[in-house]
Protein backbone atom coordinates (compact mmCIF):
# COMPACT_ATOMS: atom_id res chain seq x y z
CA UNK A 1 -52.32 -24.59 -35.59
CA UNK A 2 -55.57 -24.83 -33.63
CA UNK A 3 -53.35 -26.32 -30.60
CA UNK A 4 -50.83 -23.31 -30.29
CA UNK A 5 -52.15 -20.20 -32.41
CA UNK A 6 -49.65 -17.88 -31.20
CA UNK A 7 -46.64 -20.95 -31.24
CA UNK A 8 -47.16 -21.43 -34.93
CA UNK A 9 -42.84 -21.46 -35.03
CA UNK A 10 -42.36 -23.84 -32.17
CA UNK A 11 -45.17 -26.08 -34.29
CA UNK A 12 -42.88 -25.06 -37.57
CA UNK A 13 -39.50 -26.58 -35.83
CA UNK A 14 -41.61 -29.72 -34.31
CA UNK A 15 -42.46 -31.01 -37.73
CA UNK A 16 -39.12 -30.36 -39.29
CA UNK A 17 -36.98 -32.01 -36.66
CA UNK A 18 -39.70 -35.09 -37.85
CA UNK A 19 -38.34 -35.05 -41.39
CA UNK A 20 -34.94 -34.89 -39.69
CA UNK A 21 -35.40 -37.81 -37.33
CA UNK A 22 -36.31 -39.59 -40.57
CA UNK A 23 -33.66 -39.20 -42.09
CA UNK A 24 -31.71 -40.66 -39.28
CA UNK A 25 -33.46 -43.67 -38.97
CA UNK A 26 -32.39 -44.25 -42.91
CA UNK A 27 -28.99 -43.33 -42.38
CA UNK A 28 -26.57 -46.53 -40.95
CA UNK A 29 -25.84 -49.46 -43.12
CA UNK A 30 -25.72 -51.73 -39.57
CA UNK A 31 -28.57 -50.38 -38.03
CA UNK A 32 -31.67 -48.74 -38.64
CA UNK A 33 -33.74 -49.35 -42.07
CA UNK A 34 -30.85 -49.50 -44.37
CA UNK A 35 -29.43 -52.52 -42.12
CA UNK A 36 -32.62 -53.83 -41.70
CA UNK A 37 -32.71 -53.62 -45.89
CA UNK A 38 -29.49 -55.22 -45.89
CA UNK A 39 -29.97 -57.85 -43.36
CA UNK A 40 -33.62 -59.14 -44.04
CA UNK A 41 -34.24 -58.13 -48.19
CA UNK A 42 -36.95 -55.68 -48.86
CA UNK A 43 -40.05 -56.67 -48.89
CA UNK A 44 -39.89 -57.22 -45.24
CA UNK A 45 -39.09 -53.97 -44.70
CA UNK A 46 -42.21 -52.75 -46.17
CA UNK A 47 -44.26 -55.00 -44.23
CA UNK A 48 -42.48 -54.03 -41.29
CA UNK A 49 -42.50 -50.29 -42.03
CA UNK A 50 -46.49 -50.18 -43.24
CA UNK A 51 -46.99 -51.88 -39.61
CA UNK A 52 -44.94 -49.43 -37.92
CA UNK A 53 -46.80 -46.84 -39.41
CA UNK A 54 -50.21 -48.30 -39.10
CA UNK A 55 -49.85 -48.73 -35.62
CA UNK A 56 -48.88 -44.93 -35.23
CA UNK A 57 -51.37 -43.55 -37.67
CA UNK A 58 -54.34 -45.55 -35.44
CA UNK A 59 -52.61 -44.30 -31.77
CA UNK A 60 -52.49 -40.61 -33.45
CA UNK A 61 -55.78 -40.54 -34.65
CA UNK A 62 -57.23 -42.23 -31.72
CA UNK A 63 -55.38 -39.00 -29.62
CA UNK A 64 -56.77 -36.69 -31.44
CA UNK A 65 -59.82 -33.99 -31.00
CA UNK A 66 -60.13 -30.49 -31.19
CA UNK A 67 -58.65 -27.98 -28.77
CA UNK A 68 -60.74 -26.48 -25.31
CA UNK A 69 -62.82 -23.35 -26.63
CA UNK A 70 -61.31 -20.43 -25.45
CA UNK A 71 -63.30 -17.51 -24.80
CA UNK A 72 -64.58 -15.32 -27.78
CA UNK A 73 -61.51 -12.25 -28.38
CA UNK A 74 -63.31 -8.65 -28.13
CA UNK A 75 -64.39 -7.40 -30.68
CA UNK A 76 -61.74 -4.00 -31.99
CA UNK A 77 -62.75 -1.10 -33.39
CA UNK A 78 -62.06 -1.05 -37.39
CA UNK A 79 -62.17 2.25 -38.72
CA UNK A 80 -63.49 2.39 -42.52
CA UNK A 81 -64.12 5.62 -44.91
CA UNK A 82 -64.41 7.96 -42.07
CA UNK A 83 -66.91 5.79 -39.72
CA UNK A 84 -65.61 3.41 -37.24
CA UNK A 85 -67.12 -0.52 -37.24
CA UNK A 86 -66.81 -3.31 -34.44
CA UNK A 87 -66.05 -6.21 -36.07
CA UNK A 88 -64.30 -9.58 -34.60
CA UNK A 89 -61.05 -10.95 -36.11
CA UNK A 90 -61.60 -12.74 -39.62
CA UNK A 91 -59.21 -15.77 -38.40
CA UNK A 92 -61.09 -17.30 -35.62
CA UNK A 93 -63.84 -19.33 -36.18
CA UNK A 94 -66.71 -20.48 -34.00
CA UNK A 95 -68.19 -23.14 -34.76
């Protein structure tokens, strides 16, 4: 969410097509991990899948760092028991 604060659905759909893609992979009996299962036994599969997702895990986290700092919102007018207060948005942070 600190990437695309006012995408948060587009970020939403991202990681469910993921689970979907997933359950792709595991879907044939001739190919994908269910054919590899099949083919191979599977303990090989785990080896091969804990590589797999090694490999990914390291590239991700080597790609990752925080977003560019944006400039700081303006502050709004909040209006409490009859005086009015300028405070900045709760949700943003920082630091």
């Amino acid at each position: 969410m600190k990437w695309f604060p006012k995408q948060k659905g587009l970020v939403s759909g991202v990681a469910v097509a993921g689970f979907g893609f997933g359950a792709y992979i595991f879907k044939g009996e001739t190919v994908g991990a269910l054919g590899f299962i099949k083919q191979y036994d599977i303990m090989p599969f785990f080896v091969v899948h804990g590589l797999i997702c090694m490999v990914g895990i390291i590239v991700g986290a080597l790609m990752l760092c925080n977003p560019p700092r944006r400039q700081r919102p303006r502050r709004r007018p909040r209006i409490q028991a009859g005086r009015i207060h300028c405070v900045a948005p709760r949700s943003i942070s920082y630091g």
